[in-house]
PDB file of N, CA and C in Angstrom:
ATOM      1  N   UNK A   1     100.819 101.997  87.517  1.00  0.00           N
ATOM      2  CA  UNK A   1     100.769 100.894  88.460  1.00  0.00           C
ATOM      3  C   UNK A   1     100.431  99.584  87.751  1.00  0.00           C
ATOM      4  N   UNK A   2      99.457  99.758  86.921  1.00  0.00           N
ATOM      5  CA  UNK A   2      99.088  98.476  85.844  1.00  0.00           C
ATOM      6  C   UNK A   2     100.149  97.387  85.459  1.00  0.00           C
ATOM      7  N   UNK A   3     101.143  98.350  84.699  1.00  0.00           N
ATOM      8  CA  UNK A   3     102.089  98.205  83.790  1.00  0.00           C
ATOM      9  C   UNK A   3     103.536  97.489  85.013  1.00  0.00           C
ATOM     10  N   UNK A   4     103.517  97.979  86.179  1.00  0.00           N
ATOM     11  CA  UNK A   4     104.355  97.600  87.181  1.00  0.00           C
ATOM     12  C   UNK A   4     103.796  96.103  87.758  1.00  0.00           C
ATOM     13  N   UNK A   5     102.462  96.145  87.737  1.00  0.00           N
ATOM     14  CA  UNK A   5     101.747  94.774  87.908  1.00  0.00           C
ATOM     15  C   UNK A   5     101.926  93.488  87.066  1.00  0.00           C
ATOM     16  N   UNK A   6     101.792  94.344  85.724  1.00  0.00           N
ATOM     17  CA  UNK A   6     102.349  93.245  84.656  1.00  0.00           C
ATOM     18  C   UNK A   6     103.660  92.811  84.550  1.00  0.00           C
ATOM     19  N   UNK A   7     104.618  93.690  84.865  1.00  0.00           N
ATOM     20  CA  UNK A   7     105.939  93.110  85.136  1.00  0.00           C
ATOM     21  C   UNK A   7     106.059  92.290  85.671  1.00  0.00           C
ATOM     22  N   UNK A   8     105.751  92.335  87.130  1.00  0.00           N
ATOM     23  CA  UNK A   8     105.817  91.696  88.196  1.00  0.00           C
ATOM     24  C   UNK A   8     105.112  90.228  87.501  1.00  0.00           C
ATOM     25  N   UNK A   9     104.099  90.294  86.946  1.00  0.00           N
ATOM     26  CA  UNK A   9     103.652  88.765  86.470  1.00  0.00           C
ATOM     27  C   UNK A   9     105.110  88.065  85.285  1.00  0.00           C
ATOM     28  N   UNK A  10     105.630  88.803  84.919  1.00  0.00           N
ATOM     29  CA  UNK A  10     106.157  88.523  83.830  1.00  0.00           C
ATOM     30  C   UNK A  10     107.628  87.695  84.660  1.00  0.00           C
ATOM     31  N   UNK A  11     107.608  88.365  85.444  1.00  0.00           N
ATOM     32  CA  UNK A  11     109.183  88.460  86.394  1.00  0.00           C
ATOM     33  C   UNK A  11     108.863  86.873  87.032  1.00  0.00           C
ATOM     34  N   UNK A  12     107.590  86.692  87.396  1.00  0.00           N
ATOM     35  CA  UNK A  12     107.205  85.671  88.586  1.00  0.00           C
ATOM     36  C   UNK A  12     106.723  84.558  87.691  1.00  0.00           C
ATOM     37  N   UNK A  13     106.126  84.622  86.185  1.00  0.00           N
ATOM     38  CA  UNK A  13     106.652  83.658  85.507  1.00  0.00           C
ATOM     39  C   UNK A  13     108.084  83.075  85.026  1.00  0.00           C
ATOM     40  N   UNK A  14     108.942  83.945  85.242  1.00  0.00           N
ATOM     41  CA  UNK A  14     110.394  83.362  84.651  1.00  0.00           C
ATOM     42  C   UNK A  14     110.811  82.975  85.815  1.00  0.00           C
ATOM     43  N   UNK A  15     110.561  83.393  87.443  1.00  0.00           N
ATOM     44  CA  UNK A  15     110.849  82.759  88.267  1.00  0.00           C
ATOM     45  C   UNK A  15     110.564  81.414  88.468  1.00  0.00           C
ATOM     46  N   UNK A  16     109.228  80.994  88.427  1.00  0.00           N
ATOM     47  CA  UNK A  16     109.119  79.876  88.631  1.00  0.00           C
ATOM     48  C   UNK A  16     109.358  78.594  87.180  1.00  0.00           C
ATOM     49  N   UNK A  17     109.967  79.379  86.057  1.00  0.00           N
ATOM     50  CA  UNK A  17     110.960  78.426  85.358  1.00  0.00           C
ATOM     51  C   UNK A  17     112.353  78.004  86.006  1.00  0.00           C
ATOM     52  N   UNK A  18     112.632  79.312  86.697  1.00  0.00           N
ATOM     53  CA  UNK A  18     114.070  79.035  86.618  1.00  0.00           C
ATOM     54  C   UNK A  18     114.414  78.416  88.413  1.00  0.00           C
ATOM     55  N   UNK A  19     113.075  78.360  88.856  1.00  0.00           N
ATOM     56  CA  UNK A  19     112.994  77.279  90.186  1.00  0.00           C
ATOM     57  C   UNK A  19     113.032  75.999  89.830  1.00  0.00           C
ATOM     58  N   UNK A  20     112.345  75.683  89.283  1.00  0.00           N
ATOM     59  CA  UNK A  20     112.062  73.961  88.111  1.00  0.00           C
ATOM     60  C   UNK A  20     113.681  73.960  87.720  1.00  0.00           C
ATOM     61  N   UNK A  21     114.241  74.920  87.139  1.00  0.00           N
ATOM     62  CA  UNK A  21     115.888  74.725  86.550  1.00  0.00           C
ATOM     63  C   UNK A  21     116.353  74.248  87.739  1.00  0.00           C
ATOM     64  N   UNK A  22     116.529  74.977  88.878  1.00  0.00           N
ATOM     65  CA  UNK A  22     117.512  74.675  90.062  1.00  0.00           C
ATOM     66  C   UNK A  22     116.975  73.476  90.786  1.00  0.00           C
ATOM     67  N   UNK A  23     115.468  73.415  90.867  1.00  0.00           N
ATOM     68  CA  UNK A  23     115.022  72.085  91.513  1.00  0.00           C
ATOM     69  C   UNK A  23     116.096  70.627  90.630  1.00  0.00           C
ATOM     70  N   UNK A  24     115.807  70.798  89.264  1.00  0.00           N
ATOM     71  CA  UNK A  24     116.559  69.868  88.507  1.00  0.00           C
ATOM     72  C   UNK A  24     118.082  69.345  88.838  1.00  0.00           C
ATOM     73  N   UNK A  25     118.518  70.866  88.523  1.00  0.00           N
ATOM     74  CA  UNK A  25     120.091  70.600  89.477  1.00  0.00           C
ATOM     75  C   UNK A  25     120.554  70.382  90.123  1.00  0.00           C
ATOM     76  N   UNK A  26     119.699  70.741  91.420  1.00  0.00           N
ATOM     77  CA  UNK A  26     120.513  70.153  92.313  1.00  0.00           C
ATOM     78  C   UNK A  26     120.380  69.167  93.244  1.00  0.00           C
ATOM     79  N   UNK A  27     121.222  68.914  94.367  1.00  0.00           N
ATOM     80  CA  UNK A  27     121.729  67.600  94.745  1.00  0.00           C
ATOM     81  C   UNK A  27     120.467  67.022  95.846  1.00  0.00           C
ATOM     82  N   UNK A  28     120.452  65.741  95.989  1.00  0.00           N
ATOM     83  CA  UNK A  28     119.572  64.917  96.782  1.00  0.00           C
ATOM     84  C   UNK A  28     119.703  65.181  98.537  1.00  0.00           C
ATOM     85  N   UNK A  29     118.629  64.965  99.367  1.00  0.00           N
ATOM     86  CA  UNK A  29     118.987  65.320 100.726  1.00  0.00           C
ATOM     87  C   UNK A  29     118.635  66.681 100.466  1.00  0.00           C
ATOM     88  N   UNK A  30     117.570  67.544  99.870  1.00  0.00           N
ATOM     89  CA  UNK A  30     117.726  69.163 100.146  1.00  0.00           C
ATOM     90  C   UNK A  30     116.320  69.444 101.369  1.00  0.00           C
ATOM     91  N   UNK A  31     116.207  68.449 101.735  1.00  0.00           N
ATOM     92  CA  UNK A  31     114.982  68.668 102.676  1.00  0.00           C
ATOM     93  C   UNK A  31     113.661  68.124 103.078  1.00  0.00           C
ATOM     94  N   UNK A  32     112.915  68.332 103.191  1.00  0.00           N
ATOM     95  CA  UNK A  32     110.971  68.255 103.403  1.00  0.00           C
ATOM     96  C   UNK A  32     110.438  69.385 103.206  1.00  0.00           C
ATOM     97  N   UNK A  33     109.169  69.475 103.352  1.00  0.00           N
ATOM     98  CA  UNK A  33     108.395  70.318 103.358  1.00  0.00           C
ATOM     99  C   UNK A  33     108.228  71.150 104.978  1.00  0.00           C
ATOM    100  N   UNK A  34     108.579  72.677 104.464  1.00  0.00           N
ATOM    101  CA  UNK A  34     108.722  72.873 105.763  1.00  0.00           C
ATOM    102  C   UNK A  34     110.046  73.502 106.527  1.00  0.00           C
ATOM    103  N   UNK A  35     110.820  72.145 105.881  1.00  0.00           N
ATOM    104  CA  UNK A  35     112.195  71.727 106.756  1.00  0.00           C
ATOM    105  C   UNK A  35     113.106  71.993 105.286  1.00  0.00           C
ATOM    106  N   UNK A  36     113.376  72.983 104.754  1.00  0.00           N
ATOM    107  CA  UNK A  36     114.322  72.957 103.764  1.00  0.00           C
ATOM    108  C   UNK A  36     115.555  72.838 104.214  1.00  0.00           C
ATOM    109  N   UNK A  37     116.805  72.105 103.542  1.00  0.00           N
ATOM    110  CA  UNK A  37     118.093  72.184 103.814  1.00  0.00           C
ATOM    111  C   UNK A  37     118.684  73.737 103.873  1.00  0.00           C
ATOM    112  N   UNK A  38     119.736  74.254 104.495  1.00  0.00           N
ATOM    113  CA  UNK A  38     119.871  75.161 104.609  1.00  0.00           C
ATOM    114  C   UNK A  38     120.681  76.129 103.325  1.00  0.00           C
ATOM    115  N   UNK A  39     121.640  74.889 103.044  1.00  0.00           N
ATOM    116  CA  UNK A  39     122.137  75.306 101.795  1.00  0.00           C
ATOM    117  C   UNK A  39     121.540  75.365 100.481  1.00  0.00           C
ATOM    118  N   UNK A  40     120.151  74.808 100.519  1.00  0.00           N
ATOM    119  CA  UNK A  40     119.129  74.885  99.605  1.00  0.00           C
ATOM    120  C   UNK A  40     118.385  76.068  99.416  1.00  0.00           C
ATOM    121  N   UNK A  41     117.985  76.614 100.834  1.00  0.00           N
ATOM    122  CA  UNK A  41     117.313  77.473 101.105  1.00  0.00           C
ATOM    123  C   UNK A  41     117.857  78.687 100.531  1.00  0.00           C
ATOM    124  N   UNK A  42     119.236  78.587 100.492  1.00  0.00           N
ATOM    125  CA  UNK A  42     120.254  79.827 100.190  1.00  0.00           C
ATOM    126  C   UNK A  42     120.553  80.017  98.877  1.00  0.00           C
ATOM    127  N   UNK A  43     120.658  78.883  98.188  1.00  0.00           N
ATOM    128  CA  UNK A  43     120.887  78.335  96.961  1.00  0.00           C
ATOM    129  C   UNK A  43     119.483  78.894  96.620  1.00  0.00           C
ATOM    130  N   UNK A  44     118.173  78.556  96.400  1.00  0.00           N
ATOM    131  CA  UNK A  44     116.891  78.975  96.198  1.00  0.00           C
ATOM    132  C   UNK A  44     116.861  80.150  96.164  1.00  0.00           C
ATOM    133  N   UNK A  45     117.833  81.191  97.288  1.00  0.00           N
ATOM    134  CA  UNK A  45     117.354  82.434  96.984  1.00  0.00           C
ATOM    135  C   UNK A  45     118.195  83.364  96.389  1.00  0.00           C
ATOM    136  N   UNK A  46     119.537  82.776  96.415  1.00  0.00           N
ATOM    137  CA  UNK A  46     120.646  83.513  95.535  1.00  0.00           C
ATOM    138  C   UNK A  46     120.066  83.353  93.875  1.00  0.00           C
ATOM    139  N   UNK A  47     119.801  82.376  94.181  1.00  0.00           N
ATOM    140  CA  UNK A  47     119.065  81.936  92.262  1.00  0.00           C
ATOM    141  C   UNK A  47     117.832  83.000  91.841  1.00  0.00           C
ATOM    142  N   UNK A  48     117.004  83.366  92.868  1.00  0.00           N
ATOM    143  CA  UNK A  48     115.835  84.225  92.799  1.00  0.00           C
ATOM    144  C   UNK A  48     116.520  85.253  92.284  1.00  0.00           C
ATOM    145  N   UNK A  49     117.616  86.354  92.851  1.00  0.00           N
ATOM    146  CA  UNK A  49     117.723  87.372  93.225  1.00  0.00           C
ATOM    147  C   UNK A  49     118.714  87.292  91.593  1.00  0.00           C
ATOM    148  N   UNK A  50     119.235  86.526  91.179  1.00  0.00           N
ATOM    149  CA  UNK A  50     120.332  86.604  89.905  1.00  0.00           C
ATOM    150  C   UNK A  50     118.630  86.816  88.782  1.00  0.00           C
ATOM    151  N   UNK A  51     118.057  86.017  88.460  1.00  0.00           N
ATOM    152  CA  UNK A  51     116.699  85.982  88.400  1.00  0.00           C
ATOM    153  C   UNK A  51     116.041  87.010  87.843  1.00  0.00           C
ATOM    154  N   UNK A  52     115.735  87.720  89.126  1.00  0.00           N
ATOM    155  CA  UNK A  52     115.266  89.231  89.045  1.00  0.00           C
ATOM    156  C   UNK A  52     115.797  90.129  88.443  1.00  0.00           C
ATOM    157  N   UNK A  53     116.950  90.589  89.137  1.00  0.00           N
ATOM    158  CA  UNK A  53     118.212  91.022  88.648  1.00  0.00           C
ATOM    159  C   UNK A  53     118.236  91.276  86.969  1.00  0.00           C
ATOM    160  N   UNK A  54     118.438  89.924  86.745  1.00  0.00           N
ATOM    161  CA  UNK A  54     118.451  89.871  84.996  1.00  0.00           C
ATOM    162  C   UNK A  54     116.984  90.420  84.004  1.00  0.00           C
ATOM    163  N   UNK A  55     115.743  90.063  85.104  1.00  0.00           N
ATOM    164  CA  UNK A  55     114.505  90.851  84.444  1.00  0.00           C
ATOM    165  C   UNK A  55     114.501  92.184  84.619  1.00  0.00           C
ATOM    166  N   UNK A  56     115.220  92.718  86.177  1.00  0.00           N
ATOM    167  CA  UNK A  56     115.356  94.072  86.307  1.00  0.00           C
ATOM    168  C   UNK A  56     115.846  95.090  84.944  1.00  0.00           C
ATOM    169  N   UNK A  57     116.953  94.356  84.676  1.00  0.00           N
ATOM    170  CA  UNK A  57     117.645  95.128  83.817  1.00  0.00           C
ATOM    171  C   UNK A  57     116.786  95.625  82.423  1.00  0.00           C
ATOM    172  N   UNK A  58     115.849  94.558  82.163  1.00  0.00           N
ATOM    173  CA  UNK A  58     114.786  94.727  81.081  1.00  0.00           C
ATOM    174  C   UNK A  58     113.342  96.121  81.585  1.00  0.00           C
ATOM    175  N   UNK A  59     113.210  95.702  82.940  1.00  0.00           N
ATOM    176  CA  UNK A  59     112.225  96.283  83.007  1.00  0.00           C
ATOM    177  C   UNK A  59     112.343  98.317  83.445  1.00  0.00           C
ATOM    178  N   UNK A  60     110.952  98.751  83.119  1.00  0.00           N
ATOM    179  CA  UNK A  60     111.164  99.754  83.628  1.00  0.00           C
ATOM    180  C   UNK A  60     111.023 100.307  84.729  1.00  0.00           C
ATOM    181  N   UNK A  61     110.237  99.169  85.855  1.00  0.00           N
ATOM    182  CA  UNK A  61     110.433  99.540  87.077  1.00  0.00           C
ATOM    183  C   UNK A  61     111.713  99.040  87.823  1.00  0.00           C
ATOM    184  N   UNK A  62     112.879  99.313  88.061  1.00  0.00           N
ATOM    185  CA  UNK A  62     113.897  99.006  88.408  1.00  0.00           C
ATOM    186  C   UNK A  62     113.600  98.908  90.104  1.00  0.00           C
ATOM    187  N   UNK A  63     113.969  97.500  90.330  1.00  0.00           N
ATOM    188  CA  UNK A  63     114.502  97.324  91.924  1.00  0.00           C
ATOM    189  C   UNK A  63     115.865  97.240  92.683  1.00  0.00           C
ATOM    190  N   UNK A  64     115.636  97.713  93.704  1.00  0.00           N
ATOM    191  CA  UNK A  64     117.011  98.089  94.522  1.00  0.00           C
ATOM    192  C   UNK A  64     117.123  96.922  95.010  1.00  0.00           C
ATOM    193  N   UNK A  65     118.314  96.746  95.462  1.00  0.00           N
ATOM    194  CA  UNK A  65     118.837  95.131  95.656  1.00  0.00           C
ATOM    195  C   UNK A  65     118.215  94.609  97.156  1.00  0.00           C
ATOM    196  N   UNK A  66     118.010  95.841  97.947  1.00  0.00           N
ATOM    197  CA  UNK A  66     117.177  94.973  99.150  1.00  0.00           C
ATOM    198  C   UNK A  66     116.012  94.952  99.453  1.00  0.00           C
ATOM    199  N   UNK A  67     115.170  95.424  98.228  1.00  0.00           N
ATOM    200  CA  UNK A  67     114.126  95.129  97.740  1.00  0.00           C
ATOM    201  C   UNK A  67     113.769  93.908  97.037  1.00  0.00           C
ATOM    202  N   UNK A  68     114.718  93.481  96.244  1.00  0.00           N
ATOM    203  CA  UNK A  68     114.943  91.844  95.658  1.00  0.00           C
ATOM    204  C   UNK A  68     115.372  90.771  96.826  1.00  0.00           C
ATOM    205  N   UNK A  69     116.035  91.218  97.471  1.00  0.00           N
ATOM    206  CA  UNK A  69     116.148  90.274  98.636  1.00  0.00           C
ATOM    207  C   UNK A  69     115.348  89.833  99.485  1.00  0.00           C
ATOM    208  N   UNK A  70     114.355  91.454  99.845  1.00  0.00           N
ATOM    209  CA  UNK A  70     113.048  90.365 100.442  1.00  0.00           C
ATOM    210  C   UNK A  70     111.888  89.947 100.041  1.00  0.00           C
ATOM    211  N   UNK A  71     111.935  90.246  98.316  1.00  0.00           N
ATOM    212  CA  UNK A  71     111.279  89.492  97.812  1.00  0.00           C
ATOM    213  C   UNK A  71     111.486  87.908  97.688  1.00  0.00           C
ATOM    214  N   UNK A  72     112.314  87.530  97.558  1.00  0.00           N
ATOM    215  CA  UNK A  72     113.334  86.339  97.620  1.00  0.00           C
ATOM    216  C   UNK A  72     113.261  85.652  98.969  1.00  0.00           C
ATOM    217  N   UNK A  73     113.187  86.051  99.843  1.00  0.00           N
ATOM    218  CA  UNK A  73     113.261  85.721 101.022  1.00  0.00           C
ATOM    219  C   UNK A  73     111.463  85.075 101.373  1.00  0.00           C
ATOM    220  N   UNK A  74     111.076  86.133 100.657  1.00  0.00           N
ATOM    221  CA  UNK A  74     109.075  86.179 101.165  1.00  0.00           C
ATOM    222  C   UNK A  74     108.975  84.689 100.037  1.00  0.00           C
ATOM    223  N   UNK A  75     109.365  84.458  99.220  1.00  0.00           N
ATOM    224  CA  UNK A  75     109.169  83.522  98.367  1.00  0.00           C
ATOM    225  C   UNK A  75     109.722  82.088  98.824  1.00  0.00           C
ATOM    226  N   UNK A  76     111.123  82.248  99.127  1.00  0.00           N
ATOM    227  CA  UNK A  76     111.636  81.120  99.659  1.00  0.00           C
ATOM    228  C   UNK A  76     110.871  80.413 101.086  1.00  0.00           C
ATOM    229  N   UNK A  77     110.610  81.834 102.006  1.00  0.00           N
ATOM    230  CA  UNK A  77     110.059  81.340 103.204  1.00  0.00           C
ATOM    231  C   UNK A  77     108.225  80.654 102.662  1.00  0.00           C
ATOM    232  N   UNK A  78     107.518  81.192 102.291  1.00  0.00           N
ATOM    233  CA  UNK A  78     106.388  80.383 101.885  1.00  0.00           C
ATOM    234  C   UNK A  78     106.407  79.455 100.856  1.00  0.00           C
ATOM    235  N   UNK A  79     107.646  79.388  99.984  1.00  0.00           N
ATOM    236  CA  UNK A  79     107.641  78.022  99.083  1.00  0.00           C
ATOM    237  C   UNK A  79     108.123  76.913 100.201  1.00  0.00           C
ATOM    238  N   UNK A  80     108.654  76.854 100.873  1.00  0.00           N
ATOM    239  CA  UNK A  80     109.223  75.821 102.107  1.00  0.00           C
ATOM    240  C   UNK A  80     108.535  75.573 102.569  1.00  0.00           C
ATOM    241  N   UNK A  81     107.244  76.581 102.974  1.00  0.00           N
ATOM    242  CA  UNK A  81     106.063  75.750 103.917  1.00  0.00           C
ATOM    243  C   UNK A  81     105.281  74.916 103.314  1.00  0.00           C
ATOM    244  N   UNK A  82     105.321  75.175 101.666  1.00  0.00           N
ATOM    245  CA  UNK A  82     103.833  75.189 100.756  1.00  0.00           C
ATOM    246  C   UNK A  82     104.546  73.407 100.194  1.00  0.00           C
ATOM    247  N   UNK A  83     105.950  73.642  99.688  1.00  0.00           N
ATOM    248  CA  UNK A  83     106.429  72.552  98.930  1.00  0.00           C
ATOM    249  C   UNK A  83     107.597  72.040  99.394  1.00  0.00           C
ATOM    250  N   UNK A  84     107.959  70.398  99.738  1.00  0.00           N
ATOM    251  CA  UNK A  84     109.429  69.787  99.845  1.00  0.00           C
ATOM    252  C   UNK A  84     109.867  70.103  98.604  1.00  0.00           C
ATOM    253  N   UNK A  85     111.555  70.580  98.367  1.00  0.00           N
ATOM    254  CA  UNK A  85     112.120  70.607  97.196  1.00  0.00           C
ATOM    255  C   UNK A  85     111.864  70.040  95.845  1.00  0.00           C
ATOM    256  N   UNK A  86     112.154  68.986  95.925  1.00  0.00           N
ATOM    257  CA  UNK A  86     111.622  67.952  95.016  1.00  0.00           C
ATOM    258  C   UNK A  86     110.256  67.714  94.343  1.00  0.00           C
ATOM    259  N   UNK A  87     109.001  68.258  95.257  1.00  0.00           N
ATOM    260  CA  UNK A  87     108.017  68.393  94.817  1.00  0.00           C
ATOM    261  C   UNK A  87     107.435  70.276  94.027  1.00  0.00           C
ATOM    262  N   UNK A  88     108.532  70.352  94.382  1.00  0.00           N
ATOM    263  CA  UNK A  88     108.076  72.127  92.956  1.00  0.00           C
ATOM    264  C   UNK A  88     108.376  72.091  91.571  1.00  0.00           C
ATOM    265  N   UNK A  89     108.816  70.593  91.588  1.00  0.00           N
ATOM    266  CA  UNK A  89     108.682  70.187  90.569  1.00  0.00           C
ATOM    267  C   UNK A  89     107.451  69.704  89.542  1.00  0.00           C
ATOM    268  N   UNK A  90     106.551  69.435  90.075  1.00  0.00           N
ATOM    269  CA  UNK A  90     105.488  68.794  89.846  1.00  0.00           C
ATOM    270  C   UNK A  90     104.348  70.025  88.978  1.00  0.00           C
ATOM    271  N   UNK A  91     103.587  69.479  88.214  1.00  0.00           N
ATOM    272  CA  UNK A  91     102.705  70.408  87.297  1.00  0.00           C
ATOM    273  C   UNK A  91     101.500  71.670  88.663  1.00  0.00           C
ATOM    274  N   UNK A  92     100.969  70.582  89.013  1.00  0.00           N
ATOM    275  CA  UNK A  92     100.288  71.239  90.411  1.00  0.00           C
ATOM    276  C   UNK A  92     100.765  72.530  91.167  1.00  0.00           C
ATOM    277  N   UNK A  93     102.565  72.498  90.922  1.00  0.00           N
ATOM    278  CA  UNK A  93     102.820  73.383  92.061  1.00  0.00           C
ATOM    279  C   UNK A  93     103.476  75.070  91.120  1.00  0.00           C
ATOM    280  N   UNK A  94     103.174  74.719  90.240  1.00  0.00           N
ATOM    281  CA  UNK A  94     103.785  75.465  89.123  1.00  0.00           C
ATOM    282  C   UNK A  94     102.565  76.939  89.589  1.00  0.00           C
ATOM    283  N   UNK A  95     101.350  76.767  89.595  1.00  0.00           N
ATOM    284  CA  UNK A  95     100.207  77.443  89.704  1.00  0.00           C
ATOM    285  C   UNK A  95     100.499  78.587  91.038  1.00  0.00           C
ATOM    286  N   UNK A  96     100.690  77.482  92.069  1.00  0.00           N
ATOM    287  CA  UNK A  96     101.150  77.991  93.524  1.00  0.00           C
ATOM    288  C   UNK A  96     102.602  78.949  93.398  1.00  0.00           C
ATOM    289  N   UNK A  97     103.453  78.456  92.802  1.00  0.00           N
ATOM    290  CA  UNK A  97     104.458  79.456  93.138  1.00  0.00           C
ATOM    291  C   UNK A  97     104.155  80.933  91.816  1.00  0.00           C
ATOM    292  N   UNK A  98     103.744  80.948  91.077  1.00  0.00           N
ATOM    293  CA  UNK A  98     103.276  81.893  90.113  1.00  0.00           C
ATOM    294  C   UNK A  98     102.925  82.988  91.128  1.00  0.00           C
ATOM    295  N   UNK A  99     101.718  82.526  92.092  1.00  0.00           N
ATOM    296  CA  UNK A  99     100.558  83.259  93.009  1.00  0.00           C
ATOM    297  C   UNK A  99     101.774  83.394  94.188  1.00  0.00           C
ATOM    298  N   UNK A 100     102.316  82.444  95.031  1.00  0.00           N
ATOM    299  CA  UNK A 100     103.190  83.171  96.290  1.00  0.00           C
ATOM    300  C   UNK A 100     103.987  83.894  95.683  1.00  0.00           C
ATOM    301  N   UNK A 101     104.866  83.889  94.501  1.00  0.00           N
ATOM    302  CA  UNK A 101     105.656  85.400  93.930  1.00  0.00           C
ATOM    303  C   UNK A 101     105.266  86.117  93.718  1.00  0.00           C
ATOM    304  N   UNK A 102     103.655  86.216  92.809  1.00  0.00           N
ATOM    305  CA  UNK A 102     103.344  87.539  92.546  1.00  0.00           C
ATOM    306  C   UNK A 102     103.018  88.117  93.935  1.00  0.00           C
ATOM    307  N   UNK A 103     102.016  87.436  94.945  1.00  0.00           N
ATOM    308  CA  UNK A 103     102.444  87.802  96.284  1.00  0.00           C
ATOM    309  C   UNK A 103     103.284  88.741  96.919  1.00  0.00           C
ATOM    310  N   UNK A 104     104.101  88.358  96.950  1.00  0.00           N
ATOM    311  CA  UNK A 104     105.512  88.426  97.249  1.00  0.00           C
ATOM    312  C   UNK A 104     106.025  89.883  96.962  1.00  0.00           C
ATOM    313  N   UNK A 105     105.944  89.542  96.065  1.00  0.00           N
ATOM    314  CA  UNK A 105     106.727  90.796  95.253  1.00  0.00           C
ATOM    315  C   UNK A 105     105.408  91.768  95.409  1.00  0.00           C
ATOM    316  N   UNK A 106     104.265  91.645  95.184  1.00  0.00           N
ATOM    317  CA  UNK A 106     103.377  92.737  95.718  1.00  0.00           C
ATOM    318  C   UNK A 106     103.202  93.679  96.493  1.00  0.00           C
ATOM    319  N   UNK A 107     103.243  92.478  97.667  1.00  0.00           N
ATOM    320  CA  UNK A 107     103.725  93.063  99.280  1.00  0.00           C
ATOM    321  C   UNK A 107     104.477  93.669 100.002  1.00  0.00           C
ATOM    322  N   UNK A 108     105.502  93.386  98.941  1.00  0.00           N
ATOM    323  CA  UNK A 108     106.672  94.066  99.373  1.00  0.00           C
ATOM    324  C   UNK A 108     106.768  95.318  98.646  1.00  0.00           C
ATOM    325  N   UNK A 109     106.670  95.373  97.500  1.00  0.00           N
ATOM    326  CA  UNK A 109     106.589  96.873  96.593  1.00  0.00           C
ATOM    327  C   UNK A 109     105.987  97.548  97.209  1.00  0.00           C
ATOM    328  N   UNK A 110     104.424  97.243  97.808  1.00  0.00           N
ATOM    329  CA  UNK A 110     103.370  98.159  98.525  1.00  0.00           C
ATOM    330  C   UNK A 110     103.884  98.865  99.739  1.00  0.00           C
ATOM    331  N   UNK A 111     104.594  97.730 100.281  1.00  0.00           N
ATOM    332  CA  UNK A 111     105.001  98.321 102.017  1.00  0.00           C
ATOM    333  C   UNK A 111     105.989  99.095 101.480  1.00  0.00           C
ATOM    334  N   UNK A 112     107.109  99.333 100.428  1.00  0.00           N
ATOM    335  CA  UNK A 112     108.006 100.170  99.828  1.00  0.00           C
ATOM    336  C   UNK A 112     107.282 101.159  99.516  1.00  0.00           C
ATOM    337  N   UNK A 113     105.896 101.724  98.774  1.00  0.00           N
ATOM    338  CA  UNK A 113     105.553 102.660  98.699  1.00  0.00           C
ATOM    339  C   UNK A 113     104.968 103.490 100.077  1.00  0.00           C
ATOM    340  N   UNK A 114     104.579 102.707 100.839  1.00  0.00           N
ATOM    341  CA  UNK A 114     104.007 103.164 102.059  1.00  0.00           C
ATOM    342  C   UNK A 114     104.921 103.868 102.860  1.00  0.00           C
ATOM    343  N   UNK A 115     106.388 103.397 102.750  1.00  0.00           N
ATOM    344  CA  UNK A 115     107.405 104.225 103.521  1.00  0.00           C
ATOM    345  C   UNK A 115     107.357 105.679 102.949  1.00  0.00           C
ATOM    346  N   UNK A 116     107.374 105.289 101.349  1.00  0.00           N
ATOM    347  CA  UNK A 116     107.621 106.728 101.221  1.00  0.00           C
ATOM    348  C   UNK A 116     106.654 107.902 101.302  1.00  0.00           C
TER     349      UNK A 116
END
């Protein structure tokens, strides 16, 4: 479980690089805080899930794809409340999304073990 924990940190640091990447890229008008654009929102989480995906393949706890999705989803929905687009950019918020992914992805692994 340790070792699945540490992933998960490892995974949720490259996430929130490669949020800063897409914040960079893309286009103006993606929202407020709160109020994300919709095609942002989607964009944000297709980017998560390619993301994962690509750490999946490294790691040894392998996730099933609709397991990445609502991790992605749990992330996108509390980064929208927490940050306007434009501002997850900022040094401050770097800390916060580290903690709502590892979150995230916690919560969701756990309630995955609980089914079974």
């Amino acid at each position: 479980m340790r070792n699945n924990i540490y992933q998960l940190k490892e995974q949720s640091r490259l996430f929130v690089y490669f949020t800063f990447v897409v914040v960079l890229t893309s286009c103006n008008n993606l929202g407020k805080k709160g109020e994300w654009n919709l095609e942002y929102k989607a964009k944000f989480e297709s980017d998560c899930k390619v993301e994962i995906n690509s750490e999946n393949e490294k790691s040894l706890l392998k996730l099933d794809s609709l397991t990445i999705s609502k991790i992605c989803d749990c992330v996108a929905s509390k980064a929208e409340k927490e940050f306007a687009p434009l501002d997850m950019e900022e040094k401050n918020s770097q800390s916060q999304m580290k903690i709502i992914s590892t979150d995230c992805a916690r919560d969701i692994l756990i309630e995955n073990l609980n089914k079974n």
